[in-house]
N, C-alpha and C. Protein backbone atom coordinates (compact mmCIF):
# COMPACT_ATOMS: atom_id res chain seq x y z
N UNK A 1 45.82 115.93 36.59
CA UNK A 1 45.70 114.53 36.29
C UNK A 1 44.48 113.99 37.03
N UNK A 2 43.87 113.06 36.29
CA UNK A 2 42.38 112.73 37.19
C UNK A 2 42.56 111.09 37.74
N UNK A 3 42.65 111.21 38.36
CA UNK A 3 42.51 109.97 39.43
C UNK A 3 42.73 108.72 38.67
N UNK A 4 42.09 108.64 37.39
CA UNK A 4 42.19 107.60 36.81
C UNK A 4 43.27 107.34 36.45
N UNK A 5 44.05 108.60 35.71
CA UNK A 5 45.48 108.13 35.32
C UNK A 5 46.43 108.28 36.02
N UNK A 6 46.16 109.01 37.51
CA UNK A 6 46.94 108.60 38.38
C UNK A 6 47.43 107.23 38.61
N UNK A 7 45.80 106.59 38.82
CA UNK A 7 46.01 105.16 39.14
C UNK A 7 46.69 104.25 38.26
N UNK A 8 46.66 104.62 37.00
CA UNK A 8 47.43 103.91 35.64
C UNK A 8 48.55 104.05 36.05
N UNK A 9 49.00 105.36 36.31
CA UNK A 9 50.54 105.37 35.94
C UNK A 9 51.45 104.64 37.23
N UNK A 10 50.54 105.12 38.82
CA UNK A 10 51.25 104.11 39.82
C UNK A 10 51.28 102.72 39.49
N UNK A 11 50.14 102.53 38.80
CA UNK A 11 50.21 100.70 38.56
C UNK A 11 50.97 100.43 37.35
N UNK A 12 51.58 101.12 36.59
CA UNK A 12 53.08 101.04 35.57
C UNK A 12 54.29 101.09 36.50
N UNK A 13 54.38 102.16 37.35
CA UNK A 13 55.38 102.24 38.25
C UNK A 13 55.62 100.57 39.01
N UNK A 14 54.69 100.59 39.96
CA UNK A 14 54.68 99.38 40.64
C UNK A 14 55.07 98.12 39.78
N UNK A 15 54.22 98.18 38.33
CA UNK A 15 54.45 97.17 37.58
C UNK A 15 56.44 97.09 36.75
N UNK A 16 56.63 98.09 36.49
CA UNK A 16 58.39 98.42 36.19
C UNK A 16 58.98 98.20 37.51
N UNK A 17 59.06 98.21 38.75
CA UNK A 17 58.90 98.34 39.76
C UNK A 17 59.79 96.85 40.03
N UNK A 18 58.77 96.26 40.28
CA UNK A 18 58.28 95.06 40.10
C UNK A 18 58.96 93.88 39.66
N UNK A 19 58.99 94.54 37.89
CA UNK A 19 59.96 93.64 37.04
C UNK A 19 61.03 93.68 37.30
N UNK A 20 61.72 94.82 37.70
CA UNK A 20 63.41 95.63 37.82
C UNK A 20 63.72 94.66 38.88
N UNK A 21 62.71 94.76 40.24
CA UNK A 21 63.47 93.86 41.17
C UNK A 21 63.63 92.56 40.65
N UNK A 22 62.61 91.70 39.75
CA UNK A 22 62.94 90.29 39.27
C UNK A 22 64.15 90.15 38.57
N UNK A 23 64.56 91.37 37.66
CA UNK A 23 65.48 91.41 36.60
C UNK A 23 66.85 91.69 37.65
N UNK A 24 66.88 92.23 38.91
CA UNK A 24 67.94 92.54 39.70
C UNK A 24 68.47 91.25 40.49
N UNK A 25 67.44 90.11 40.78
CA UNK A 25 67.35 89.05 41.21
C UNK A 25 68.19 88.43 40.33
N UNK A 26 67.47 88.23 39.12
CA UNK A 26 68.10 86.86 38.36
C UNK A 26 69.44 87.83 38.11
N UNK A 27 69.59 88.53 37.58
CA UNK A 27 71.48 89.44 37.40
C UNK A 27 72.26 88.98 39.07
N UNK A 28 71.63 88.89 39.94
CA UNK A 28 72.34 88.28 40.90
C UNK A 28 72.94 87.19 40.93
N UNK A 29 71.41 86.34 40.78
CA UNK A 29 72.00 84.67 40.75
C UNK A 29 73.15 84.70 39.78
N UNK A 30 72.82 84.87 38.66
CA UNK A 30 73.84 84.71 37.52
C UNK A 30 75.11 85.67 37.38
N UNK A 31 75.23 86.62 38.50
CA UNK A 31 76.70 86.82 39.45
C UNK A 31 77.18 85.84 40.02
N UNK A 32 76.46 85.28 40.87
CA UNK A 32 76.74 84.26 41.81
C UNK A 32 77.40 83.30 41.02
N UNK A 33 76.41 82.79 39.75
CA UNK A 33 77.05 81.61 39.04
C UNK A 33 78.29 81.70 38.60
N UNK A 34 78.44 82.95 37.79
CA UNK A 34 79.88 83.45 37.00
C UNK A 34 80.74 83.39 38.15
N UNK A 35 80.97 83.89 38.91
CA UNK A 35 82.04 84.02 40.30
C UNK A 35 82.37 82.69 40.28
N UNK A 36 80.71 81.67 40.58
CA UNK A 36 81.52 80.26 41.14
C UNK A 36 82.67 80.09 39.48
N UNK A 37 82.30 80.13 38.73
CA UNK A 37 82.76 79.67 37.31
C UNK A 37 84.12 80.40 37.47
N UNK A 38 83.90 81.52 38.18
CA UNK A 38 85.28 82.07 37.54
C UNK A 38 86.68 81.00 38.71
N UNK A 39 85.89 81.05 39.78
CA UNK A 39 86.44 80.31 40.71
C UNK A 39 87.43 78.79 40.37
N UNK A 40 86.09 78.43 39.62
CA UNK A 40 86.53 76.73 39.13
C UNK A 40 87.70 77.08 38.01
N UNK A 41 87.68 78.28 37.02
CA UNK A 41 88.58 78.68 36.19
C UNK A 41 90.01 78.63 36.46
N UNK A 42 89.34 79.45 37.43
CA UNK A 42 91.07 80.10 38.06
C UNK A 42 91.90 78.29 38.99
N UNK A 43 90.94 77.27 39.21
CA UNK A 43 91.72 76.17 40.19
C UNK A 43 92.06 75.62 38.69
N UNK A 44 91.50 75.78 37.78
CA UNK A 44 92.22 74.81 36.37
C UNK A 44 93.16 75.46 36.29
N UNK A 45 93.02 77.10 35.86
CA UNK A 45 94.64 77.64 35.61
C UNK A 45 95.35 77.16 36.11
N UNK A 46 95.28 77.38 37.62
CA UNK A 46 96.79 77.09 38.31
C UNK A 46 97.02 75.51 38.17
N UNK A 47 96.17 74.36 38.23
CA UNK A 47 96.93 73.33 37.57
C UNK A 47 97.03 73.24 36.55
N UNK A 48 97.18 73.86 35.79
CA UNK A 48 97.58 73.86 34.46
C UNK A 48 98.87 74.64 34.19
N UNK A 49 99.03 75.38 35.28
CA UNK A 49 100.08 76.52 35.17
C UNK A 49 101.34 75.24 36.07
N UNK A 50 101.06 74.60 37.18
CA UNK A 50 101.43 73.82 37.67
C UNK A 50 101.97 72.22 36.68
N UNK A 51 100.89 71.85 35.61
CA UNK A 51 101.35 70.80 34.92
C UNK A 51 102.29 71.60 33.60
N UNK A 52 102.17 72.95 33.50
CA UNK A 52 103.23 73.42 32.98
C UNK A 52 104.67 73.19 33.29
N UNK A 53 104.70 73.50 34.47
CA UNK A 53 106.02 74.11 35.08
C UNK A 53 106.86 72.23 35.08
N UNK A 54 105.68 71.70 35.46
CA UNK A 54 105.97 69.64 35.66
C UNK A 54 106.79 69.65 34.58
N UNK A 55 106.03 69.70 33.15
CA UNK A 55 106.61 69.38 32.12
C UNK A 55 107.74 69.95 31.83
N UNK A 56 107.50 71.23 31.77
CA UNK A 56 108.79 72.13 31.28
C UNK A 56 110.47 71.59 32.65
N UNK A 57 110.31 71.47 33.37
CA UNK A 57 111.18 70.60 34.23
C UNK A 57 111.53 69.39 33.69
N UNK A 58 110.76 68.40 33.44
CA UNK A 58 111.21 67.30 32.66
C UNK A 58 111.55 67.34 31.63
N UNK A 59 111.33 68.38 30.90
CA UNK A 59 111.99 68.39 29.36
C UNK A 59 113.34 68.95 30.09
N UNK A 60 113.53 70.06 30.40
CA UNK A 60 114.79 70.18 31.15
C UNK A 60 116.06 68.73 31.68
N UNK A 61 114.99 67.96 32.53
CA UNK A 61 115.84 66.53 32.85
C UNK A 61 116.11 65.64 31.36
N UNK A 62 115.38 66.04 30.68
CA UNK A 62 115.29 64.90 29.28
C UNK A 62 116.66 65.53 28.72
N UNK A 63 116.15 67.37 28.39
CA UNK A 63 117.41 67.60 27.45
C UNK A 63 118.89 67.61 27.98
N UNK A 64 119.16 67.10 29.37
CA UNK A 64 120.33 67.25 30.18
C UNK A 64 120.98 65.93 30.12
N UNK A 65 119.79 64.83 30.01
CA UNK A 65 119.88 63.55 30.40
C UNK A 65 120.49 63.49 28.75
N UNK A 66 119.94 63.65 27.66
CA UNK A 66 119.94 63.56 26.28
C UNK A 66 121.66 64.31 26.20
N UNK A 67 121.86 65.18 26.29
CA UNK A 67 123.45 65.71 25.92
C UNK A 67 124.16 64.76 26.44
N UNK A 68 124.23 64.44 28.21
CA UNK A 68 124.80 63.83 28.50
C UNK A 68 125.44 62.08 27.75
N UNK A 69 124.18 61.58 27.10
CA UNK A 69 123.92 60.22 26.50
C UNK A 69 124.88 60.44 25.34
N UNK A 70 124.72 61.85 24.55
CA UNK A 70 125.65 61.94 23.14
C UNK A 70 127.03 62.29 23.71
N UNK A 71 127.28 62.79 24.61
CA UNK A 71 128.67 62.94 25.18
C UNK A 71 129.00 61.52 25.52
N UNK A 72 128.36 60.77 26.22
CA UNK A 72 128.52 58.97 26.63
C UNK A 72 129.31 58.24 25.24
N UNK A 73 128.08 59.12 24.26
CA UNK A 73 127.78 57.95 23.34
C UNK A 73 129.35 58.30 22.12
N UNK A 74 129.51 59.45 22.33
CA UNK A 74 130.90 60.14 21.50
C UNK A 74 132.43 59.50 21.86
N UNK A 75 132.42 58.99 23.70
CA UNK A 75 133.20 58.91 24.41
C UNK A 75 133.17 57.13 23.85
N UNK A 76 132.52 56.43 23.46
CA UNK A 76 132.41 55.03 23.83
C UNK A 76 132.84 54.91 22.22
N UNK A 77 132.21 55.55 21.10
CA UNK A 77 133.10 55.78 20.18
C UNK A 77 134.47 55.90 19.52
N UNK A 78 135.04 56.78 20.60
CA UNK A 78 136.27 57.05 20.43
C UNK A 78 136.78 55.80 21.17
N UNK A 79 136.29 55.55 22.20
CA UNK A 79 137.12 53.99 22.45
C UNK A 79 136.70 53.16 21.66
N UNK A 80 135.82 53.00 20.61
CA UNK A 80 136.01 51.44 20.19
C UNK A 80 136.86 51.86 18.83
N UNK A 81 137.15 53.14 18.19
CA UNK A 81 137.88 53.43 17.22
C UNK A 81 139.30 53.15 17.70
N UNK A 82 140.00 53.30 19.23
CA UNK A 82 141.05 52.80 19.57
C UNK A 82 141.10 51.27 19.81
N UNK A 83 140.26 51.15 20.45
CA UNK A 83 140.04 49.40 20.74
C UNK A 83 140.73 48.73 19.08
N UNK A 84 139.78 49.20 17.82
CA UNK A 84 139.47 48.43 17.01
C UNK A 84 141.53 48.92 16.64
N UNK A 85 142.06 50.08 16.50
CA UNK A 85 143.10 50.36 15.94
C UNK A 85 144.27 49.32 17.17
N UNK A 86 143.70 49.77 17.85
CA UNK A 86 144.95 48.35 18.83
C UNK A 86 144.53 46.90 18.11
N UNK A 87 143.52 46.47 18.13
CA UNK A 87 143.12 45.31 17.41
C UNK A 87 143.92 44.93 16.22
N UNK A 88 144.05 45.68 14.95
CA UNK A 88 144.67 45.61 14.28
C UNK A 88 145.87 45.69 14.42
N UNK A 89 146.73 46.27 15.07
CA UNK A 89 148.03 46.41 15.51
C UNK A 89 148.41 45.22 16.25
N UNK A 90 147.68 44.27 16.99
CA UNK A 90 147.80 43.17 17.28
C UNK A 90 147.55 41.87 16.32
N UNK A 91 146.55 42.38 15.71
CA UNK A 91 146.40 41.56 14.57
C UNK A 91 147.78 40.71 13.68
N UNK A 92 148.27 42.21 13.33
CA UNK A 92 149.66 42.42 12.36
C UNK A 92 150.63 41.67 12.83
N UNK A 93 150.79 42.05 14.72
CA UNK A 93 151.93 41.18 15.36
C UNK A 93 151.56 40.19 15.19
N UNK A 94 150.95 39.27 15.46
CA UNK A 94 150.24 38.05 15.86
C UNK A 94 150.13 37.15 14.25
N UNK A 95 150.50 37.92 13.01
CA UNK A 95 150.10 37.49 11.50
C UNK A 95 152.07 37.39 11.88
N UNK A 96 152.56 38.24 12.29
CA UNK A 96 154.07 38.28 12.11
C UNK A 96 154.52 37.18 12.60
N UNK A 97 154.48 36.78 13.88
CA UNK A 97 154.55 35.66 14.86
C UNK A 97 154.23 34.28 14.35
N UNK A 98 152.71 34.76 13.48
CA UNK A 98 152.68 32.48 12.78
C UNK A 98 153.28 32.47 11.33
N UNK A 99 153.65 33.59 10.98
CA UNK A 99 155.17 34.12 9.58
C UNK A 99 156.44 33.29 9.91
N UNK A 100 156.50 33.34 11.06
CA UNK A 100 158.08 33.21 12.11
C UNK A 100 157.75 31.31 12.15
N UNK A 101 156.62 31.49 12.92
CA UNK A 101 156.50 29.89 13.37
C UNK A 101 156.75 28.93 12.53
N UNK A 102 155.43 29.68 11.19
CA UNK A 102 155.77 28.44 9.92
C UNK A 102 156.87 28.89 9.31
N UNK A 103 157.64 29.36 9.22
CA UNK A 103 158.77 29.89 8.45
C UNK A 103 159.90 28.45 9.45
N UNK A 104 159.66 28.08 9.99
CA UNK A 104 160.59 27.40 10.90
C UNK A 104 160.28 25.90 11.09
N UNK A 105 158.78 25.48 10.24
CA UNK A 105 158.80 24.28 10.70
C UNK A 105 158.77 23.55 8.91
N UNK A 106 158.72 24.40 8.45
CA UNK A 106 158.92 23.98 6.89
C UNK A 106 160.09 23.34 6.61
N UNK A 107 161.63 23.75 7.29
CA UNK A 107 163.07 23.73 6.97
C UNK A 107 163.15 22.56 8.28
N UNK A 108 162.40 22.50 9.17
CA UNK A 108 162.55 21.58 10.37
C UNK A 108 163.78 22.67 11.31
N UNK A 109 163.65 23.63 11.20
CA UNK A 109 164.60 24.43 12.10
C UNK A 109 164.28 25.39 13.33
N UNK A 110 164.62 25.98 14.03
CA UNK A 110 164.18 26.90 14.63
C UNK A 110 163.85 28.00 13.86
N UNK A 111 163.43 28.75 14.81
CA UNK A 111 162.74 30.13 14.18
C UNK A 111 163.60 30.90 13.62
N UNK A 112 163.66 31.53 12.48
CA UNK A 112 164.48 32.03 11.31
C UNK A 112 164.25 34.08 11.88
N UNK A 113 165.68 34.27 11.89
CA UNK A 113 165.69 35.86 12.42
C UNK A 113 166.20 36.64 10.87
């Protein structure tokens, strides 16, 4: 090889050389960046994994709170279906009773058995 293309080919070397370290540089930084990124990733997951767990708990209190309300609401039912059946059963007495009253003031007498 004659001197000349010696000198070519060290000054390709040097020049690849050269570039590789720039190209090893910036692949760094832009390690650096991804890491921070992955970093900021991973603090969303976990609040997110965290506003998971929030919610899924409150739906828990909702659907507990919710049975409970239709069991309330079944129970308050069945009393006003008795309420209303005593109602009427008082009703009836109470229709029997002004039967009796006016039955007694028509004749000017006491109450008629």
């Amino acid at each position: 090889m004659i001197p000349e293309e010696m000198e070519r080919l060290m000054q390709f070397i040097l020049e690849h050389q050269a570039q590789f370290s720039i190209d090893m540089e910036k692949a760094k930084e832009r390690m650096a960046e991804h890491e921070e990124r992955m970093a900021r990733i991973e603090g969303i997951q976990e609040n997110t994994a965290r506003q998971i767990e929030h919610i899924g708990n409150a739906l828990v209190g909702l659907t507990e709170s919710h049975t409970r309300m239709q069991e309330e609401h079944a129970r308050t039912q069945a009393a006003l279906r008795e309420l209303a059946a005593s109602q009427a059963h008082t009703d009836r007495r109470l229709d029997a009773l002004i039967d009796i009253v006016r039955g007694g003031q028509g004749a000017g007498q006491g109450p008629q058995t």
